[in-house]
Protein backbone atom coordinates (compact mmCIF):
# COMPACT_ATOMS: atom_id res chain seq x y z
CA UNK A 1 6.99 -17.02 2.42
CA UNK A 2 3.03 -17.63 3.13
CA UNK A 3 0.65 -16.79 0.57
CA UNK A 4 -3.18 -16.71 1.61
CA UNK A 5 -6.32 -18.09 0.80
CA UNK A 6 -9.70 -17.70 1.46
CA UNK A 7 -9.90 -20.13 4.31
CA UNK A 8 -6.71 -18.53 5.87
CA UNK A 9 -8.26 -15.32 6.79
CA UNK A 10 -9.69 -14.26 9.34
CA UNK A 11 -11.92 -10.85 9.18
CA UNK A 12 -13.20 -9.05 12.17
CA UNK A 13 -17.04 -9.61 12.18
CA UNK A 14 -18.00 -6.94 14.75
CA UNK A 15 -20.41 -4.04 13.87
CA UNK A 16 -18.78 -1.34 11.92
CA UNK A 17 -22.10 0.87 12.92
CA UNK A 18 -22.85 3.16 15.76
CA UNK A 19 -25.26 2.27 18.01
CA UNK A 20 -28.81 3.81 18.08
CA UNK A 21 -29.89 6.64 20.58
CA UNK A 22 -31.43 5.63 23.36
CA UNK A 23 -35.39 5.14 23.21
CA UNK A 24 -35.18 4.63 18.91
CA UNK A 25 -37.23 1.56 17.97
CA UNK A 26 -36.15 -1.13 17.20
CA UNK A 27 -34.24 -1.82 13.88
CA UNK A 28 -36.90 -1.79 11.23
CA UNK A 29 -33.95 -2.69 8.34
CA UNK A 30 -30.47 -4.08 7.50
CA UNK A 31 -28.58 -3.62 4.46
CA UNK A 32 -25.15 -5.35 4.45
CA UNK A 33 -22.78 -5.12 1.43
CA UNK A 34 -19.50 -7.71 1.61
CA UNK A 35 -17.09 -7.54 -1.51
CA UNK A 36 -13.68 -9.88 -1.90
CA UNK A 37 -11.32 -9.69 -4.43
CA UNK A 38 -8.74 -12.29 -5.55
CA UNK A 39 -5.80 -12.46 -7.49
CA UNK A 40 -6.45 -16.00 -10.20
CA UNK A 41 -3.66 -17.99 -11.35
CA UNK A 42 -4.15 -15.96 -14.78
CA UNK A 43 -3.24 -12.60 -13.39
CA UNK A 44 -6.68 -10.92 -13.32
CA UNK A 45 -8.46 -9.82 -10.79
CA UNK A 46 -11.97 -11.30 -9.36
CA UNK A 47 -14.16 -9.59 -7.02
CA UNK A 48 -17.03 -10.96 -5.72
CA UNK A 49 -19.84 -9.01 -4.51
CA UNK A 50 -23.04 -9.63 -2.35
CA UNK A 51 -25.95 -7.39 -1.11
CA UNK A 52 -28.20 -8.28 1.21
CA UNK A 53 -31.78 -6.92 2.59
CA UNK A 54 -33.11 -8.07 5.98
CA UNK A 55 -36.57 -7.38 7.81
CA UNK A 56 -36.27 -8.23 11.97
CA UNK A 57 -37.86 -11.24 12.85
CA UNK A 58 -41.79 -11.03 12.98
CA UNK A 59 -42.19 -7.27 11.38
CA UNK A 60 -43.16 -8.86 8.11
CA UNK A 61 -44.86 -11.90 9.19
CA UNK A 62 -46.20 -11.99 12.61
CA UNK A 63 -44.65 -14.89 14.92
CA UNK A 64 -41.93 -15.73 12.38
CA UNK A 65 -38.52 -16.37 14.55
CA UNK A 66 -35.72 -15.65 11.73
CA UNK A 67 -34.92 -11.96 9.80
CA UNK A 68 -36.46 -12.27 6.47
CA UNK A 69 -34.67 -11.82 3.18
CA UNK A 70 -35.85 -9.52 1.10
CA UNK A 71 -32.91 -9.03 -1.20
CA UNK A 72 -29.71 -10.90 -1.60
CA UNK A 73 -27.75 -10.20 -5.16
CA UNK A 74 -24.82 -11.44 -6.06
CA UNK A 75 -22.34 -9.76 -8.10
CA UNK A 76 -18.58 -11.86 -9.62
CA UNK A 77 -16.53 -9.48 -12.29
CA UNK A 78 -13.41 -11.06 -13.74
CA UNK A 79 -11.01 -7.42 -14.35
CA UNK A 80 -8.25 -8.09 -16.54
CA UNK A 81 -5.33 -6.18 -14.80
CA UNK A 82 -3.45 -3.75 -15.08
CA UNK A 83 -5.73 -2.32 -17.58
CA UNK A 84 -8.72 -3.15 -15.25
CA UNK A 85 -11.25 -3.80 -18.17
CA UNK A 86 -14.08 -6.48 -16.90
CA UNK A 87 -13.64 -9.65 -19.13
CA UNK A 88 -16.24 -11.79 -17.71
CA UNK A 89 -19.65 -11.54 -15.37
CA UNK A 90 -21.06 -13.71 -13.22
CA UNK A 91 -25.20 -12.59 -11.84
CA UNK A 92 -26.60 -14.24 -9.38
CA UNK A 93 -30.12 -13.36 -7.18
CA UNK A 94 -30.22 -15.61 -4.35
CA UNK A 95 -33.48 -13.94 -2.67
CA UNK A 96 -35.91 -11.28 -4.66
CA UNK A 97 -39.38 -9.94 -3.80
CA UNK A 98 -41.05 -10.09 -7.40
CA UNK A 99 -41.50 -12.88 -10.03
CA UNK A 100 -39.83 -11.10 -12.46
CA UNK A 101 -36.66 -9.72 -11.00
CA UNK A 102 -34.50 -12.28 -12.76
CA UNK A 103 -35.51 -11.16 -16.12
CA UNK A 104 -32.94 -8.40 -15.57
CA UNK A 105 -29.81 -10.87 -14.88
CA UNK A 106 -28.57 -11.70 -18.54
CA UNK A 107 -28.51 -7.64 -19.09
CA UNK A 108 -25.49 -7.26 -16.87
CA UNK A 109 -23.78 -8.78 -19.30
CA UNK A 110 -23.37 -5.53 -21.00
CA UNK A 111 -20.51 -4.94 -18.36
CA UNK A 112 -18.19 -6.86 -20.28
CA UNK A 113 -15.57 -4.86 -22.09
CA UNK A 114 -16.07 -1.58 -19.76
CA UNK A 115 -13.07 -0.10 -17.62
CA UNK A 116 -13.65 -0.26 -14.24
CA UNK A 117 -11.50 2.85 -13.51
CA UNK A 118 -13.09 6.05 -13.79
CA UNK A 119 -16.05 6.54 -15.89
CA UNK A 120 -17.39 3.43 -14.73
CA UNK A 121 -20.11 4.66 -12.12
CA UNK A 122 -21.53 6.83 -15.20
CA UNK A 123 -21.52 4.11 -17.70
CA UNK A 124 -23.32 1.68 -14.93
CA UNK A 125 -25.81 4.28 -14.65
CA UNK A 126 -26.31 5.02 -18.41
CA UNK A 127 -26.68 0.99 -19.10
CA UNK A 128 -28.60 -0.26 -15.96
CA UNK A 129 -30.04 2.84 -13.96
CA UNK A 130 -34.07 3.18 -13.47
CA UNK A 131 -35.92 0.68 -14.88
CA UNK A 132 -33.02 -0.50 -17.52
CA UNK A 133 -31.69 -2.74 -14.57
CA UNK A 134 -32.11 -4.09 -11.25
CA UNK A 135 -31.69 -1.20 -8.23
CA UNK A 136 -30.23 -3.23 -5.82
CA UNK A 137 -27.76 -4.90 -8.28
CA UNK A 138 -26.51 -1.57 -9.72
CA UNK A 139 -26.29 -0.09 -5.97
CA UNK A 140 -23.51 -2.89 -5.96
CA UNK A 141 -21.91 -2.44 -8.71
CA UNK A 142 -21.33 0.87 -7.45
CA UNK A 143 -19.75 -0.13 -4.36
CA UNK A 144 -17.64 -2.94 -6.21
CA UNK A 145 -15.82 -0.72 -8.31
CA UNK A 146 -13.89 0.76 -5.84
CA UNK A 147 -12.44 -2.20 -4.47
CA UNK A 148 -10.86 -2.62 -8.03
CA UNK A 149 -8.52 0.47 -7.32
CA UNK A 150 -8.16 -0.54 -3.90
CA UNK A 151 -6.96 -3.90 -5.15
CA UNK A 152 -4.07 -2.68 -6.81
CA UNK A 153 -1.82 -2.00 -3.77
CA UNK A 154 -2.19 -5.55 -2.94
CA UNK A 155 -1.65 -7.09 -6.09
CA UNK A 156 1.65 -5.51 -6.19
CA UNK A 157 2.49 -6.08 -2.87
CA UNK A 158 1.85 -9.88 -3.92
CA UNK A 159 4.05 -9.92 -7.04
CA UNK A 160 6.75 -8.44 -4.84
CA UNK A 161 6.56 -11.19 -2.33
CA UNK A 162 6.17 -13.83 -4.79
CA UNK A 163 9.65 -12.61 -6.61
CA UNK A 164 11.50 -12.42 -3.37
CA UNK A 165 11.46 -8.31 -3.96
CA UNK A 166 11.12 -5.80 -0.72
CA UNK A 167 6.97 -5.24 -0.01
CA UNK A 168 6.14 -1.64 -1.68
CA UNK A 169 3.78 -0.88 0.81
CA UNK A 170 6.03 -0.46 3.81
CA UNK A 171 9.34 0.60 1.72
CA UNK A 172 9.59 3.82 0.46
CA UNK A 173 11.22 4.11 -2.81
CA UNK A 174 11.80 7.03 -4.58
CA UNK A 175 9.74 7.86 -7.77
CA UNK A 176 6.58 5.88 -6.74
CA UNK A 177 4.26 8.60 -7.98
CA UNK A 178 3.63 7.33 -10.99
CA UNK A 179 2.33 4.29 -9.72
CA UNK A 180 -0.38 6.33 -7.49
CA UNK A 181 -1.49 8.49 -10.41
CA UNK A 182 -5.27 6.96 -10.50
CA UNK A 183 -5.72 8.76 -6.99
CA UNK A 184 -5.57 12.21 -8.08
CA UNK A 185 -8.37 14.22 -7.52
CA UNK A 186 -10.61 11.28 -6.17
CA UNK A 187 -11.44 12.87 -2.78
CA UNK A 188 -9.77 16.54 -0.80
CA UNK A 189 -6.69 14.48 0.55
CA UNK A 190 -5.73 13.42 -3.10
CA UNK A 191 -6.36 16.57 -4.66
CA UNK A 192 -3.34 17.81 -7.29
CA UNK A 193 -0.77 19.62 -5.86
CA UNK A 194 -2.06 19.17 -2.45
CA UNK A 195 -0.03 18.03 0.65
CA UNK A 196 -0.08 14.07 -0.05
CA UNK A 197 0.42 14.39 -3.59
CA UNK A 198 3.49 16.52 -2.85
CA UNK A 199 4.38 13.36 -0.29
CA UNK A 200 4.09 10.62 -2.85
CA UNK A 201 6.62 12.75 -5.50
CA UNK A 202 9.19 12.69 -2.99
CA UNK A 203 8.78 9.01 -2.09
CA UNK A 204 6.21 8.55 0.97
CA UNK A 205 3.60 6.61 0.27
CA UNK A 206 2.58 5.19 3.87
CA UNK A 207 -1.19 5.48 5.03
CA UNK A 208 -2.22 5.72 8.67
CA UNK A 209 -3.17 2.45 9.41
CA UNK A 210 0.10 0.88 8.34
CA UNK A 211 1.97 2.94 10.48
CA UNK A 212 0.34 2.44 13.61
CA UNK A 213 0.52 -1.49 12.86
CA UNK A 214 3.83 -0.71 12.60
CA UNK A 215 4.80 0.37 15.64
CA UNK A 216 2.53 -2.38 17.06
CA UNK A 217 4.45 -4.59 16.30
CA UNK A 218 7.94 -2.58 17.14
CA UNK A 219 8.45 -1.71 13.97
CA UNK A 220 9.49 1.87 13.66
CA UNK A 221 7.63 3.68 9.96
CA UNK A 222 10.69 5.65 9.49
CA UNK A 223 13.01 3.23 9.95
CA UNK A 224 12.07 0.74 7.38
């Protein structure tokens, strides 16, 4: 059995963008978000988050050979799990364009004891939107919470490995919809009563990507 860390993985670092038309100038800005989360030796869940702003070299300051930094926030919730309330907070700004934007930092604090399940982009805006926070750091926050939800799958398919139990991401046992619930009504394909709902009830509960893995490595989906 292999369990992974950090250093073990590999991600694919090529551009997830399209490229420009032809004749568009040159790229005047770069905004990259990169979020991790971990499973610690206590059971909870830590995701790390990081956003970073970039001007091309020599926009800002003429002659300058390196992309300047305008922004670069980081972002580390401890989530207690399952009931994926945040227990601890970790704010960081690496880079910032204004004397003061650290005063904000101890504020995000305030995240401590919400739910990161649903509710959680309104109560991020009520606490830290407009000038009650940071923009930047919020704009993460946003895009962290997901990954909390998306986390699940993985956690479970970790305790099943670590117990010596069949993976429950490419089984299909029956009566898994419970398990799936938190999906319902988060985007068209999810909505109640619709086609994948209907799936999950009866047992399915592959996604696309697994599949075609899969059979890439001669694995046939319906066969497992």
């Amino acid at each position: 059995m292999h369990e992974w860390s950090a250093s073990d993985v590999e991600w694919r670092t090529d551009s997830i963008l399209p490229s420009p038309p032809e004749g568009a100038v040159p790229v005047l800005h770069d905004r990259e978000y990169r979020i991790e989360s971990f499973l610690l030796d206590n059971g909870n869940l830590l995701i790390h988050g990081a956003l970073r702003d970039q001007k091309p070299p020599g926009l800002f300051v003429p002659g300058d050979p390196e992309p300047l930094t305008m922004h670069h926030m980081q972002v580390g919730l401890e989530i207690s799990f399952p009931d994926r309330t945040i227990v601890a907070v970790q704010t960081h700004f690496e880079a910032y364009p204004h004397r003061g934007c650290p005063a904000i930092i101890d504020h995000y604090e305030r995240l401590v004891g919400l739910s990161i399940a649903r509710g959680f982009t309104h109560e991020v805006r009520r606490l830290f939107g407009g000038p009650r926070g940071c923009a930047h750091t919020t704009a993460l926050l946003q895009a962290m919470a997901p990954i909390a939800m998306q986390s699940s799958k993985s956690i479970e398919a970790i305790q099943a490995q670590r117990a010596g139990a069949p993976n429950p991401i490419v089984t299909r046992p029956a009566g898994q919809g419970k398990s799936w619930e938190y999906l319902l009504n988060t985007c068209h394909v999810w909505a109640e009563g619709g086609e994948r709902h209907s799936v999950i009830d009866e047992g399915g509960m592959q996604t696309i990507p697994v599949d075609v893995r899969l059979r890439e490595l001669g694995v046939d989906p319906a066969a497992r």
